[in-house]
N, C-alpha and C. Protein backbone atom coordinates (compact mmCIF):
# COMPACT_ATOMS: atom_id res chain seq x y z
N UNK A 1 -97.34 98.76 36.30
CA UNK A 1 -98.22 98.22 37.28
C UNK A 1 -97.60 96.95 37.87
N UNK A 2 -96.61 97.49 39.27
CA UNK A 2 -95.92 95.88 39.17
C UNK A 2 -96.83 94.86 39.96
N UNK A 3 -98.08 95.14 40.52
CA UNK A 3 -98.91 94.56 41.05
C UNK A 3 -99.14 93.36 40.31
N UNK A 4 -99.65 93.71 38.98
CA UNK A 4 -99.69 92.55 37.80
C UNK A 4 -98.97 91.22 37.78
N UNK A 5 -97.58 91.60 38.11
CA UNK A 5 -96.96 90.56 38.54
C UNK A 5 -95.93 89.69 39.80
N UNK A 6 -96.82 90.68 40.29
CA UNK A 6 -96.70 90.10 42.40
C UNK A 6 -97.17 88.64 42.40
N UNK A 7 -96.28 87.93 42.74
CA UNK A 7 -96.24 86.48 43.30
C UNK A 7 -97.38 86.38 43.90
N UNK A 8 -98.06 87.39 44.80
CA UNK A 8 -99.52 86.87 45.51
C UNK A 8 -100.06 86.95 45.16
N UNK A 9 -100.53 87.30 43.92
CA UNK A 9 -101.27 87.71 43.65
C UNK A 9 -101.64 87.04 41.76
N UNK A 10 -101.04 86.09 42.12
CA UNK A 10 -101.32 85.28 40.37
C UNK A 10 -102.55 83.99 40.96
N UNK A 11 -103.04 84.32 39.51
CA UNK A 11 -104.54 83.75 38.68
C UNK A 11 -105.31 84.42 39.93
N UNK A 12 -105.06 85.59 40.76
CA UNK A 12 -106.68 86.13 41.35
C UNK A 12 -106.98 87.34 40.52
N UNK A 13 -106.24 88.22 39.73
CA UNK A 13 -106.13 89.18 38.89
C UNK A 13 -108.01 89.11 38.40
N UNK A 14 -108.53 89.94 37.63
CA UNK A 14 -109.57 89.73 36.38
C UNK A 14 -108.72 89.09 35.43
N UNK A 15 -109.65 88.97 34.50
CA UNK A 15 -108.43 88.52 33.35
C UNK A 15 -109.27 89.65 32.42
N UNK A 16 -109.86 89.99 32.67
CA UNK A 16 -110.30 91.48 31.38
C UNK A 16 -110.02 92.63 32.10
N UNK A 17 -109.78 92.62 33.31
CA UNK A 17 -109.61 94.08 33.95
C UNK A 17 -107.91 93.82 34.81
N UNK A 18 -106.69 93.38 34.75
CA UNK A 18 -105.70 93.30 35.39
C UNK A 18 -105.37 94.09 36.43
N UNK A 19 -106.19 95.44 36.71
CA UNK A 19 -106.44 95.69 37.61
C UNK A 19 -107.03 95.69 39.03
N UNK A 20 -107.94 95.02 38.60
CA UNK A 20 -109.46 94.62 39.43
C UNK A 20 -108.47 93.15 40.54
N UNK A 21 -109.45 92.99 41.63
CA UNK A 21 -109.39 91.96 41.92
C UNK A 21 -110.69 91.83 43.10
N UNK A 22 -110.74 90.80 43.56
CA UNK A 22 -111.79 90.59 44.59
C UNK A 22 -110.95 90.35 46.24
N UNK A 23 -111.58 91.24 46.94
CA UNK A 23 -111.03 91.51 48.26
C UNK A 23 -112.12 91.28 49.32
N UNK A 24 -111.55 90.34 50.75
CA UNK A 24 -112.35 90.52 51.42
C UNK A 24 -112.24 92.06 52.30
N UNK A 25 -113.98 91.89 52.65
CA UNK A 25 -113.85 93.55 52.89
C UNK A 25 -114.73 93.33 54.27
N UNK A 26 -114.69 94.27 55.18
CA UNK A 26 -115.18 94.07 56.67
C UNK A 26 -115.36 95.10 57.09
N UNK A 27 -116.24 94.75 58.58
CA UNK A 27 -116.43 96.13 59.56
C UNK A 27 -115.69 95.12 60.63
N UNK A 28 -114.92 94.24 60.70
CA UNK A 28 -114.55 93.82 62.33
C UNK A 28 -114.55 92.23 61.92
N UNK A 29 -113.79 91.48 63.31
CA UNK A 29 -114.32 90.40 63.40
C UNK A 29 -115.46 89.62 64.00
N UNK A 30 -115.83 88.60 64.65
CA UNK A 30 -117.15 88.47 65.35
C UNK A 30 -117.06 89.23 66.95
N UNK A 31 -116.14 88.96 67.22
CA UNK A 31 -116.07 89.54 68.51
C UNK A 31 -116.19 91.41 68.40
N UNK A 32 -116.43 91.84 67.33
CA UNK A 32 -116.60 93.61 67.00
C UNK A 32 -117.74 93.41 66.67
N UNK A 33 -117.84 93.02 65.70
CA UNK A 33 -119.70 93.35 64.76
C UNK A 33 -120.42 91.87 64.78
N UNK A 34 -121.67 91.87 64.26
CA UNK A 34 -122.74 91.14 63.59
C UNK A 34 -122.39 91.26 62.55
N UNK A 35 -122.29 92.07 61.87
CA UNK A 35 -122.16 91.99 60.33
C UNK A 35 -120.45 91.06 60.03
N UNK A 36 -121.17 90.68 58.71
CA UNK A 36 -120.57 89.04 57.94
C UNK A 36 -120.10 89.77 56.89
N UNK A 37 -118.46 89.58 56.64
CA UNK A 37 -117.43 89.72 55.89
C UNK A 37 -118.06 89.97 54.08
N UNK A 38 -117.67 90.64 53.65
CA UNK A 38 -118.21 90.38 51.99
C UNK A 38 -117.26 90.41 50.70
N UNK A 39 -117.40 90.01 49.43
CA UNK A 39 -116.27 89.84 48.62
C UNK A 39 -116.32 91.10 47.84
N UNK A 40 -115.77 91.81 47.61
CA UNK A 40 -115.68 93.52 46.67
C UNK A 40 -114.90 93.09 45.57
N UNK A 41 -115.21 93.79 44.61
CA UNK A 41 -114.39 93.89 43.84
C UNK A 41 -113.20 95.52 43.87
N UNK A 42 -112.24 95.31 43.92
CA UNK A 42 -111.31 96.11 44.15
C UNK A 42 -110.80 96.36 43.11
N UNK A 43 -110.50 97.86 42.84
CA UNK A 43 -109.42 98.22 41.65
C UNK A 43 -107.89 98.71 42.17
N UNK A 44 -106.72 97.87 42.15
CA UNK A 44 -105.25 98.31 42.87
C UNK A 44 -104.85 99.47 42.19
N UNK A 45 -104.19 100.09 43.20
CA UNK A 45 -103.96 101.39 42.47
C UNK A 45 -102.65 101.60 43.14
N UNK A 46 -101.78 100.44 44.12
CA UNK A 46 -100.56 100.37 44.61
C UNK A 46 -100.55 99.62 45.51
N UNK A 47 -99.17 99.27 46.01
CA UNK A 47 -98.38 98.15 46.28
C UNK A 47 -96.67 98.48 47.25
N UNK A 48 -96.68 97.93 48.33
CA UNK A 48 -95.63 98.52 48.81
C UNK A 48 -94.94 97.36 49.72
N UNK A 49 -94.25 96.39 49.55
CA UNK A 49 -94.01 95.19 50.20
C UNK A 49 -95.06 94.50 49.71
N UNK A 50 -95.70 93.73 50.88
CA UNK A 50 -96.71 92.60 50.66
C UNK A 50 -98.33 93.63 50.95
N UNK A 51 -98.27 94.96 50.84
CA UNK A 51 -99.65 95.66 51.19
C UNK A 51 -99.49 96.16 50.08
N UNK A 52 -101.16 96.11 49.65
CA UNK A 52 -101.74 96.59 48.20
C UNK A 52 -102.86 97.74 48.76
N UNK A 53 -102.91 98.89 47.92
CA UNK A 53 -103.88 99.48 47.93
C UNK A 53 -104.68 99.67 46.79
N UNK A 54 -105.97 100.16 47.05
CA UNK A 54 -107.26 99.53 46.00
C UNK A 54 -108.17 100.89 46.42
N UNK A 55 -109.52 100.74 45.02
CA UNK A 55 -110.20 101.68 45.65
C UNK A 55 -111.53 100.51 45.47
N UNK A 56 -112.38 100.24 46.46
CA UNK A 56 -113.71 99.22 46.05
C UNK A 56 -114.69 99.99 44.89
N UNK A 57 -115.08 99.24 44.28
CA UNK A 57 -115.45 99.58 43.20
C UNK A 57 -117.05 98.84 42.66
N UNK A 58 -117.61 98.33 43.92
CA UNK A 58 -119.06 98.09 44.35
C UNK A 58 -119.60 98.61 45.44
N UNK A 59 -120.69 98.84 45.35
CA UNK A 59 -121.93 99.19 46.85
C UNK A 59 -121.43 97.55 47.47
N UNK A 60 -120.90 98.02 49.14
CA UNK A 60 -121.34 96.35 49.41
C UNK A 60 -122.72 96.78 50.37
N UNK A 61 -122.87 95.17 50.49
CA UNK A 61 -124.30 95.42 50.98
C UNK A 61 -124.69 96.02 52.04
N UNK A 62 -124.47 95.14 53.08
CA UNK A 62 -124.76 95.51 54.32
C UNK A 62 -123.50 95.98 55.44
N UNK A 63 -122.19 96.07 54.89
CA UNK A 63 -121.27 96.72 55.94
C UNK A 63 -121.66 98.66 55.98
N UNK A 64 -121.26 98.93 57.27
CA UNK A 64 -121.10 100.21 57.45
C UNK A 64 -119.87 100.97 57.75
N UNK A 65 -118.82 100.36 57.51
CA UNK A 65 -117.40 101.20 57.52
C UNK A 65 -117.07 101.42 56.01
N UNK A 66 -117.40 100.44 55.43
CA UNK A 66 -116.55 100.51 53.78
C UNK A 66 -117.42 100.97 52.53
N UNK A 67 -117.67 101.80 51.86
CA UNK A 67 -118.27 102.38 50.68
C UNK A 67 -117.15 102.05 49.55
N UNK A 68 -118.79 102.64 48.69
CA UNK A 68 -118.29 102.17 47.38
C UNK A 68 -117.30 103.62 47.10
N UNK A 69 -115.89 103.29 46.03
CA UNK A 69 -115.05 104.36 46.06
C UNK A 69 -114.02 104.64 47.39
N UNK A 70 -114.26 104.03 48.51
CA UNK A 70 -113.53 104.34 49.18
C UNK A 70 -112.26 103.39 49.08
N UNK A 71 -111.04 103.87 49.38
CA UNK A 71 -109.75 103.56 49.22
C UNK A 71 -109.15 102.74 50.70
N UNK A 72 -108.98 101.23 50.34
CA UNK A 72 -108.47 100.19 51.32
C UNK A 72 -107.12 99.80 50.87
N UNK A 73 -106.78 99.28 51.76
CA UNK A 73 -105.40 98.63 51.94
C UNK A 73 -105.68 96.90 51.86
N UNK A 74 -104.95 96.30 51.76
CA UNK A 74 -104.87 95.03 51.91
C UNK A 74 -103.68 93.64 51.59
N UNK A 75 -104.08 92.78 52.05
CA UNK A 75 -102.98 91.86 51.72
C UNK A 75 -103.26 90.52 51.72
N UNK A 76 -102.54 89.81 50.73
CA UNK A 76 -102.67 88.61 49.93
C UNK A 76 -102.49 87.43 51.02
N UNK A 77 -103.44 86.54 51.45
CA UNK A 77 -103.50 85.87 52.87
C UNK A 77 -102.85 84.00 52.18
N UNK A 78 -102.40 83.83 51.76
CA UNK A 78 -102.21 82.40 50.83
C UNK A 78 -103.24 81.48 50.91
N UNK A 79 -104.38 82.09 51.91
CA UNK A 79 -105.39 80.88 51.35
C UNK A 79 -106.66 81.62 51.14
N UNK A 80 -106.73 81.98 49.83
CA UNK A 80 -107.87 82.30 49.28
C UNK A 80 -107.82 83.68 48.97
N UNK A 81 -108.40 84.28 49.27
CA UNK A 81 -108.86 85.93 48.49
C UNK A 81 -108.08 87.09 49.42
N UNK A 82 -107.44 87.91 49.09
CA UNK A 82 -106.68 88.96 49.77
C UNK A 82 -108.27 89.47 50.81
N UNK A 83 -106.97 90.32 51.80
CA UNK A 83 -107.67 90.72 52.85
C UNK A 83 -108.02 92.11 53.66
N UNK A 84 -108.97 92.68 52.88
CA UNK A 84 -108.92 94.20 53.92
C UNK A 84 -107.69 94.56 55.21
N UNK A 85 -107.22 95.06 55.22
CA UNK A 85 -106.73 95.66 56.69
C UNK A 85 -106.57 96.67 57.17
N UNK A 86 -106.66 97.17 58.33
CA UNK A 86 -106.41 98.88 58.87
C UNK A 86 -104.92 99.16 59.52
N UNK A 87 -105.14 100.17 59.27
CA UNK A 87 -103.48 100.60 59.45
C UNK A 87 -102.68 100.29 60.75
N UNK A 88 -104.18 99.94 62.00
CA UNK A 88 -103.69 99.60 63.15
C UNK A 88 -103.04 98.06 62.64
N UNK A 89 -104.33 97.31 62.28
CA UNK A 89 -103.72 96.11 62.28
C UNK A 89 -102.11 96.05 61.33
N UNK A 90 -101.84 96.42 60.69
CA UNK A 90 -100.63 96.37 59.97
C UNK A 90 -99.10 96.93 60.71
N UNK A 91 -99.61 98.13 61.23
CA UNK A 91 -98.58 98.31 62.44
C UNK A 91 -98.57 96.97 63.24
N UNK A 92 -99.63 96.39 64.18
CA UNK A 92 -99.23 95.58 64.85
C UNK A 92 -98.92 94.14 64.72
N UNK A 93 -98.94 93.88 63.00
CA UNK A 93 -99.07 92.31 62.95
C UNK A 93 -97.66 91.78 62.81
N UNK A 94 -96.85 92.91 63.03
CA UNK A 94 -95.56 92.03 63.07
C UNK A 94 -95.26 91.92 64.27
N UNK A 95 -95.82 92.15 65.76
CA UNK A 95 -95.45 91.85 66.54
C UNK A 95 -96.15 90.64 66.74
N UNK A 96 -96.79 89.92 66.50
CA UNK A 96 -97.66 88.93 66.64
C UNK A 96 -97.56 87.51 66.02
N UNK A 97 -97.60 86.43 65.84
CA UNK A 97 -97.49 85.32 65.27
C UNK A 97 -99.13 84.60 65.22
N UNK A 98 -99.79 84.77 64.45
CA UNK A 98 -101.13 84.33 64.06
C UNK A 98 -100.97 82.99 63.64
N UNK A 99 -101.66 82.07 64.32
CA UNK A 99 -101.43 80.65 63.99
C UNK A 99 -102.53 80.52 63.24
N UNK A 100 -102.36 79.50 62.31
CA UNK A 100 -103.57 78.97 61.48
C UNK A 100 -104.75 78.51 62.14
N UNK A 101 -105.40 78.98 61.62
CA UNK A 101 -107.34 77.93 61.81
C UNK A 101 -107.34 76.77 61.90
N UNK A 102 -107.38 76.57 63.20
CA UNK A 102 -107.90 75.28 63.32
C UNK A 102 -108.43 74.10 62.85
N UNK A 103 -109.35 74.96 61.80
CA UNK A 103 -110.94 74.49 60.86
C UNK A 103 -110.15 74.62 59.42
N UNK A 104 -109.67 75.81 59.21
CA UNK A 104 -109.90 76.15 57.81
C UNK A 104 -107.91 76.69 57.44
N UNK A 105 -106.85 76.92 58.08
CA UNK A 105 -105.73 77.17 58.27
C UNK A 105 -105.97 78.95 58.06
N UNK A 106 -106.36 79.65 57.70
CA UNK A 106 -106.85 81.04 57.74
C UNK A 106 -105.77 81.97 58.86
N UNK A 107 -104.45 82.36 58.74
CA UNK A 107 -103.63 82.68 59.66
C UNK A 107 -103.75 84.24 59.42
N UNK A 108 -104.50 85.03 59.69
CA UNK A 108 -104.78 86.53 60.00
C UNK A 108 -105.74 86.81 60.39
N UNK A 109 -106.13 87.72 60.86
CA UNK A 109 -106.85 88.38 61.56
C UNK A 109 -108.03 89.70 61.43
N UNK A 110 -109.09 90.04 61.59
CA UNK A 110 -110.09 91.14 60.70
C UNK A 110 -110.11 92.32 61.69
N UNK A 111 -109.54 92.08 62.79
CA UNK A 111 -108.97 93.27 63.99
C UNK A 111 -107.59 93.16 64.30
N UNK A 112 -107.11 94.29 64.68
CA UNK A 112 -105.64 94.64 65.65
C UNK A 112 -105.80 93.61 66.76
N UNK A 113 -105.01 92.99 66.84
CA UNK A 113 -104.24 92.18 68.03
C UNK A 113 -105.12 92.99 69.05
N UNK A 114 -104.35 94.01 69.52
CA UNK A 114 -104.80 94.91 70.47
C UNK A 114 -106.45 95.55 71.16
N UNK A 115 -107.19 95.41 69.46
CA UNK A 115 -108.66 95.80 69.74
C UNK A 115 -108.78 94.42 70.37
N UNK A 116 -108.73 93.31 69.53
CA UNK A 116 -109.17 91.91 70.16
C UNK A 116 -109.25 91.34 71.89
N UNK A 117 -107.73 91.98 72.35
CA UNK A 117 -107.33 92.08 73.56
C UNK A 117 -108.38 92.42 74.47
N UNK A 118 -108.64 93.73 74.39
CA UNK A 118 -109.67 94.57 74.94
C UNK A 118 -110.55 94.04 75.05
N UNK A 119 -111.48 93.64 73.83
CA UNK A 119 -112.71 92.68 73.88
C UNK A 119 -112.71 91.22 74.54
N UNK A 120 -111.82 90.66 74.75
CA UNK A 120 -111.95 89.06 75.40
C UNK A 120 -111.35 89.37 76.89
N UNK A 121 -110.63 90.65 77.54
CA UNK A 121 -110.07 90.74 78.59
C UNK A 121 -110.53 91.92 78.95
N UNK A 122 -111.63 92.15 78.92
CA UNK A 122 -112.01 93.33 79.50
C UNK A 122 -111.18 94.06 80.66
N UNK A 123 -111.51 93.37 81.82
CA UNK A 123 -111.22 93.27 82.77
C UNK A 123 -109.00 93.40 83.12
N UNK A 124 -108.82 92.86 82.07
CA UNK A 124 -107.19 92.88 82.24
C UNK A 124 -106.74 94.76 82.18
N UNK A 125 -105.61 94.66 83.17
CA UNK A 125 -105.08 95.74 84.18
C UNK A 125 -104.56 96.49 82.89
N UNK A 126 -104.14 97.86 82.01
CA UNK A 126 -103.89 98.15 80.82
C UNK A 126 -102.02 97.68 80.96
N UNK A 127 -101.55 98.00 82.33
CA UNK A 127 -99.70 97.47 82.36
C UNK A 127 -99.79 96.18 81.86
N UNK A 128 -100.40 95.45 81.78
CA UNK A 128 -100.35 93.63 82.11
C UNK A 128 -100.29 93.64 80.39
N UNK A 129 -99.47 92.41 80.60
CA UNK A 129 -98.45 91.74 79.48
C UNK A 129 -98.82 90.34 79.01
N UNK A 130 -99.87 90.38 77.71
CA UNK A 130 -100.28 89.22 76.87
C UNK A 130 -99.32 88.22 76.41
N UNK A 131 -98.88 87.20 76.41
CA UNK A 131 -98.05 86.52 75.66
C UNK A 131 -99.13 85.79 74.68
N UNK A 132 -99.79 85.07 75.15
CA UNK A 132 -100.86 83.95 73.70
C UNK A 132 -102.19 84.36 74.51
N UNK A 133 -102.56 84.21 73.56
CA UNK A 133 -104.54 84.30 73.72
C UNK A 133 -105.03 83.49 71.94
N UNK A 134 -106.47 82.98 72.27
CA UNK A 134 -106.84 82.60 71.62
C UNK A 134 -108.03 83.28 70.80
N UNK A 135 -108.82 83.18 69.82
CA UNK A 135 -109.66 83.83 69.10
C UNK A 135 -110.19 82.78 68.14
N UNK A 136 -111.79 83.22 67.70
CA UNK A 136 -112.03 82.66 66.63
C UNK A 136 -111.88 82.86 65.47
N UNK A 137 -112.12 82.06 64.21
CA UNK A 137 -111.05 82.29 62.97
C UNK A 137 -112.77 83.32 62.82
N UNK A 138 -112.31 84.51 61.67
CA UNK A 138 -113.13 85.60 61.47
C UNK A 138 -113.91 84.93 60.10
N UNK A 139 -113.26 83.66 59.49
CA UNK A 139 -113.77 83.13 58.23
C UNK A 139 -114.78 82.05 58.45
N UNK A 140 -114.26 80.78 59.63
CA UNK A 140 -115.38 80.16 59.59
C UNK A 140 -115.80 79.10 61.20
N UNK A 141 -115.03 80.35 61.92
CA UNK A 141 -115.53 80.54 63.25
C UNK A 141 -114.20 79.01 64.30
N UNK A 142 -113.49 78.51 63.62
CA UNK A 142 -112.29 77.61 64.16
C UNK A 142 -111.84 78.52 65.00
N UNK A 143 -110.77 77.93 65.61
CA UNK A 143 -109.59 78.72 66.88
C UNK A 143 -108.51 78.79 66.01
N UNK A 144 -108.01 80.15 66.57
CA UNK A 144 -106.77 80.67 66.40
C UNK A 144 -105.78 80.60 67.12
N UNK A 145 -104.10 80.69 67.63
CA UNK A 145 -103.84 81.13 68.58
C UNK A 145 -103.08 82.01 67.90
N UNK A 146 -103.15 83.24 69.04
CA UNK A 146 -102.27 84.81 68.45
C UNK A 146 -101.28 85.10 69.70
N UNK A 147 -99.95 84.81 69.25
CA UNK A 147 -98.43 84.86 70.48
C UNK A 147 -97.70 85.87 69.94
N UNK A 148 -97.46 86.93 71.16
CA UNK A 148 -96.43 87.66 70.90
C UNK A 148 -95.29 87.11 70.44
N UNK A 149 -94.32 87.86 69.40
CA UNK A 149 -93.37 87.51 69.47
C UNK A 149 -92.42 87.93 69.94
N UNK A 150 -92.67 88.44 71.19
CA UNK A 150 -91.92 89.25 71.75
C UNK A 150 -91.81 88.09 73.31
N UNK A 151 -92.75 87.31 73.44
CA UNK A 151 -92.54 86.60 74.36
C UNK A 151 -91.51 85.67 74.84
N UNK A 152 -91.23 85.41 75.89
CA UNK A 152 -90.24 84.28 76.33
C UNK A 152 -90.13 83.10 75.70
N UNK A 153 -89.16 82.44 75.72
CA UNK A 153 -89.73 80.95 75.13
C UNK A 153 -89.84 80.12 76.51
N UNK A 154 -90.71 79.03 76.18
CA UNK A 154 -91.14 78.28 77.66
C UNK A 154 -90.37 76.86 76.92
N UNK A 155 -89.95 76.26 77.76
CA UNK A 155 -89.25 74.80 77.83
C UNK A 155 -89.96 74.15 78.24
């Protein structure tokens, strides 16, 4: 179980279950849902780079994407409790540079770059080319900024 001893993942372990850990778990960020982020307890069941997979292993309360038993992905955020993610967002977060929270330093994200896009730019043409946009942090509502890294550099 080399999870056990993944660098991101020391003193969040159980200490009676080395399996287990507590994950944040979601339907979206604010700009997707009403519904408010919750802590699961997760059992890892693999690990592949810096993404862990888990199966939740509580009813959470009030989300409607994530059940109990169902099998998430996630990853260890350095400040505080690992983090649900979907496969979109993981494809796209390496094109992206997520700046820290403003409020809280919180540098990731609870949607794809891309869903986010959509929602704050409705209106933007689908050819047209994002370099930075801003967002609120999904933890305790600070600013983000999210820059391609694919962008120019400006002088």
């Amino acid at each position: 179980m080399e999870w056990r001893t993944h660098p991101a993942l020391a003193g969040k372990l159980h200490p009676n279950h080395p399996d287990d850990i507590q994950v944040i778990i979601h339907d979206g960020g604010r700009r997707i849902t009403s519904l408010h982020p919750e802590l699961a307890w997760v059992t890892i069941s693999g690990v592949e780079g810096d993404i862990f997979t888990g199966r939740v292993i509580i009813s959470p309360t009030q989300l409607v994407t994530v059940r109990i038993n169902q099998s998430i992905r996630f990853i260890a955020t350095g400040t505080g409790h690992p983090l649900m993610v979907s496969e979109k967002y993981i494809k796209e977060r390496g094109s992206w540079h997520i700046h820290g929270c403003s409020k809280c330093g919180f540098a990731e994200l609870f949607d794809a770059p891309s869903d986010l896009v959509k929602v704050i730019f409705p209106a933007m043409p689908a050819d047209a080319v994002l370099d930075t946009f801003t967002s609120f942090c999904p933890l305790c509502d600070g600013v983000q900024a999210i820059e391609s890294r694919q962008a120019p550099e400006r002088h």
